[in-house]
N, C-alpha and C. Protein backbone atom coordinates (compact mmCIF):
# COMPACT_ATOMS: atom_id res chain seq x y z
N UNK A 1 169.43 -89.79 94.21
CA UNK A 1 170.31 -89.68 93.06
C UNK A 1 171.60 -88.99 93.50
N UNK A 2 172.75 -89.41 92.89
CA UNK A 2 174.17 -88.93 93.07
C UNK A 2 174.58 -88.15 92.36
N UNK A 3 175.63 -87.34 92.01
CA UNK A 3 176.44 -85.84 91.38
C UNK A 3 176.71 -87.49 90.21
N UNK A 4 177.21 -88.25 90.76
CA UNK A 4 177.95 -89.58 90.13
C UNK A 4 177.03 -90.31 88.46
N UNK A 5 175.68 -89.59 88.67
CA UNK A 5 174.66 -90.58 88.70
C UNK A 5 174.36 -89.43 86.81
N UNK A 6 174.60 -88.15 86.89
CA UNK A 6 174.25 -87.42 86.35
C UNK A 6 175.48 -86.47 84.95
N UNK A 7 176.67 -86.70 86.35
CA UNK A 7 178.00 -86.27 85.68
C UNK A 7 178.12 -86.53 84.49
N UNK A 8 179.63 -85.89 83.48
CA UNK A 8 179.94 -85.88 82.46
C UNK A 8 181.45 -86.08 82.56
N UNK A 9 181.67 -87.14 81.83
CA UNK A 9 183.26 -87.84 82.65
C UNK A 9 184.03 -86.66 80.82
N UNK A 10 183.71 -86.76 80.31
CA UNK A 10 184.45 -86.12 79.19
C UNK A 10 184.48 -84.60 79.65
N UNK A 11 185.74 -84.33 80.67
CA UNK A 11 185.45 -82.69 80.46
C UNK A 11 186.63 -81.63 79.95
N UNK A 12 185.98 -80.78 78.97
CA UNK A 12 187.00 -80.08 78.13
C UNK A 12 188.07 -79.13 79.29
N UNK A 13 189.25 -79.07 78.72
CA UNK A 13 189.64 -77.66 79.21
C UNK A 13 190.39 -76.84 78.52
N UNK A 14 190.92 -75.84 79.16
CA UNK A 14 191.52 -74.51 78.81
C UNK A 14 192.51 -74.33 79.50
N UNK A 15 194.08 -73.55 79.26
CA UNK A 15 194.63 -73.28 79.56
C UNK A 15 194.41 -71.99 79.99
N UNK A 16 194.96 -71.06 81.24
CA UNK A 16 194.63 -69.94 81.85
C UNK A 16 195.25 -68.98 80.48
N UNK A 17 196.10 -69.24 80.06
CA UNK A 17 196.63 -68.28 78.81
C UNK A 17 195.26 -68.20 77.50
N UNK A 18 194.81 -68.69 77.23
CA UNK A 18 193.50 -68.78 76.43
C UNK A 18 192.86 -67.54 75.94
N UNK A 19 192.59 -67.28 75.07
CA UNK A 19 191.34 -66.15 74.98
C UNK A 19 190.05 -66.57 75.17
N UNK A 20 188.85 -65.79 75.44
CA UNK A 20 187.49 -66.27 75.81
C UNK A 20 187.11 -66.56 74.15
N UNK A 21 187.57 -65.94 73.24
CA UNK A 21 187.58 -66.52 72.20
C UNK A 21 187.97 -67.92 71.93
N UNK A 22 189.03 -68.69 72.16
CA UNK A 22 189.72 -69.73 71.86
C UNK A 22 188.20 -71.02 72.85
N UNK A 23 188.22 -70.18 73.98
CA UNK A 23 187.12 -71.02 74.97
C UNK A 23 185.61 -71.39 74.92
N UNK A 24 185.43 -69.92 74.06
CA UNK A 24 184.01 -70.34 72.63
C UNK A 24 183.75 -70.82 72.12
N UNK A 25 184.88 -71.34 71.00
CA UNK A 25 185.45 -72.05 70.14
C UNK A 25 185.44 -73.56 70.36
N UNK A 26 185.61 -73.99 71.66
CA UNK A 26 185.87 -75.45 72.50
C UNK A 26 184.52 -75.74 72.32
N UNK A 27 183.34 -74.50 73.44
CA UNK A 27 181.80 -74.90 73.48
C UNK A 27 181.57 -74.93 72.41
N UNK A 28 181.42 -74.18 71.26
CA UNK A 28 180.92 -74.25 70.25
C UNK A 28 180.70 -75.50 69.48
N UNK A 29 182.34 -76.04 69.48
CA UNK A 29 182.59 -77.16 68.55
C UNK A 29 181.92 -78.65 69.68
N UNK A 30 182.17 -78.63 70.66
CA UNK A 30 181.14 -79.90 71.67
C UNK A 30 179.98 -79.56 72.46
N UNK A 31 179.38 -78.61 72.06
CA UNK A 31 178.36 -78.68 72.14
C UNK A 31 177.66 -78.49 73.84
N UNK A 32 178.80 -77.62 74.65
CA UNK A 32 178.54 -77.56 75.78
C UNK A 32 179.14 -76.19 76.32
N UNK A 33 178.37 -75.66 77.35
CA UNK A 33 178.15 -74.56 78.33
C UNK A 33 179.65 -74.32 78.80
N UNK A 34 180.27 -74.87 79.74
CA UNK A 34 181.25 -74.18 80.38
C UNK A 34 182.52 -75.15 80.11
N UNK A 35 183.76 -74.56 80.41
CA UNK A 35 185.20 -75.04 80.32
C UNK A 35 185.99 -75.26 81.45
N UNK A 36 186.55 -75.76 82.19
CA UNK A 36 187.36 -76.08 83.18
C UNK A 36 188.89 -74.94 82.72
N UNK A 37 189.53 -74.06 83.88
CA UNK A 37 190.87 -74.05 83.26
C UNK A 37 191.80 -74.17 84.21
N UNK A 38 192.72 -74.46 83.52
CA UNK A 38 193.70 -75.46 84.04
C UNK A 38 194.76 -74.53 83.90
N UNK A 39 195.86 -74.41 85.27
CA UNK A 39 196.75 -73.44 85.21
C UNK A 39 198.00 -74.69 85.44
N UNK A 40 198.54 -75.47 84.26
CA UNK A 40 199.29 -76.31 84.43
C UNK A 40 198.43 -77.64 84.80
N UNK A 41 198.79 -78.86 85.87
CA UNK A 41 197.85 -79.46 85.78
C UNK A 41 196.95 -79.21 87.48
N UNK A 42 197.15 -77.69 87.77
CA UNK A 42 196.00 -77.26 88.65
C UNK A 42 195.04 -76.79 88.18
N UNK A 43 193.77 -76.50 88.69
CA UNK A 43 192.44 -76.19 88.68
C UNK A 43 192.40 -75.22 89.16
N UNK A 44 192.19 -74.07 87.69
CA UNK A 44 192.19 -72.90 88.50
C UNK A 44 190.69 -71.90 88.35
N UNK A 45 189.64 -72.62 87.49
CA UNK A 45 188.54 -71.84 87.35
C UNK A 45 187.55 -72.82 86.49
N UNK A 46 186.77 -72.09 86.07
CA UNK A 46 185.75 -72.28 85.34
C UNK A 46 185.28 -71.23 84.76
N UNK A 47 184.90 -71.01 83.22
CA UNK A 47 184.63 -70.09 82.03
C UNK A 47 183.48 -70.73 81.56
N UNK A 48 182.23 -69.85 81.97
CA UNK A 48 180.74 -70.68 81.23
C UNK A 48 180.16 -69.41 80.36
N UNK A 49 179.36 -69.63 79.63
CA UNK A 49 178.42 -68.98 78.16
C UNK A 49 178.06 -68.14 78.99
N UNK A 50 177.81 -67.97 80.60
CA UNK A 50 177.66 -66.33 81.05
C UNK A 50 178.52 -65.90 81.30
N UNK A 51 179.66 -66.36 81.46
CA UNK A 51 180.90 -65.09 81.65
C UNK A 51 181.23 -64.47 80.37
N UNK A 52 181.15 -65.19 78.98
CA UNK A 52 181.45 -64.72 77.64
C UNK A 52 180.66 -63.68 77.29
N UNK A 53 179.28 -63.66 77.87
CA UNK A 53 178.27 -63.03 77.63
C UNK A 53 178.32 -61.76 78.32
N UNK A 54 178.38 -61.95 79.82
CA UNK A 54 179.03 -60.45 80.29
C UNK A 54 180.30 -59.99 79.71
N UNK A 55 181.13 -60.47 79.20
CA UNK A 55 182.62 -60.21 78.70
C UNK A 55 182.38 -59.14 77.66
N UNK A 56 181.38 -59.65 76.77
CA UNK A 56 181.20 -58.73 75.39
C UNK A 56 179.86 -57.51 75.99
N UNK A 57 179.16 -57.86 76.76
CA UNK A 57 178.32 -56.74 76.81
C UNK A 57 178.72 -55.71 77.84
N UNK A 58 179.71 -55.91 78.08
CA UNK A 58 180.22 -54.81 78.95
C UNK A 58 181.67 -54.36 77.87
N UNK A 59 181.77 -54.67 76.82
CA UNK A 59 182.74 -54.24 75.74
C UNK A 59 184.02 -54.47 75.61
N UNK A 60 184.16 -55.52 76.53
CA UNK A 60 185.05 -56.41 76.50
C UNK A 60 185.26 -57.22 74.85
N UNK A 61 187.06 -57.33 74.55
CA UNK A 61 187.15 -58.00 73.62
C UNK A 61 187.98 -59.46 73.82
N UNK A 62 186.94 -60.53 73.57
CA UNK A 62 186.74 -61.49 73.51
C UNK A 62 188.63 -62.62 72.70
N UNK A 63 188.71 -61.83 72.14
CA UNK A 63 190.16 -61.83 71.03
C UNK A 63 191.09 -61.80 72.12
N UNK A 64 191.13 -60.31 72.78
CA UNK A 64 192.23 -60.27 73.91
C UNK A 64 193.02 -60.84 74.80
């Protein structure tokens, strides 16, 4: 089996300016784990339901 075979051609993103709020908001509403972000039209990361998760339990605000 291939990466090809399994993939998800619809993938959301985020602008690096974003709040982890705004990036919640994306999963929330489609129904999926992590966000691509995009610093212009480079690739500059990835933001998944565990980084949000350490974000707030270490008292991080999510808004910011």
């Amino acid at each position: 089996m291939q990466v090809a075979d399994v993939m998800h051609t619809d993938v959301k993103a985020a602008d690096a300016e974003d709040t982890f709020a705004d990036v919640a908001k994306t999963m929330r509403t489609n129904g999926i784990s992590s966000v691509v972000v995009l610093d212009g039209k480079k690739l500059a990361g990835i933001v998944t339901e565990r980084d949000i998760v350490n974000l707030v339990a270490a008292g991080g605000d999510p808004h910011s």
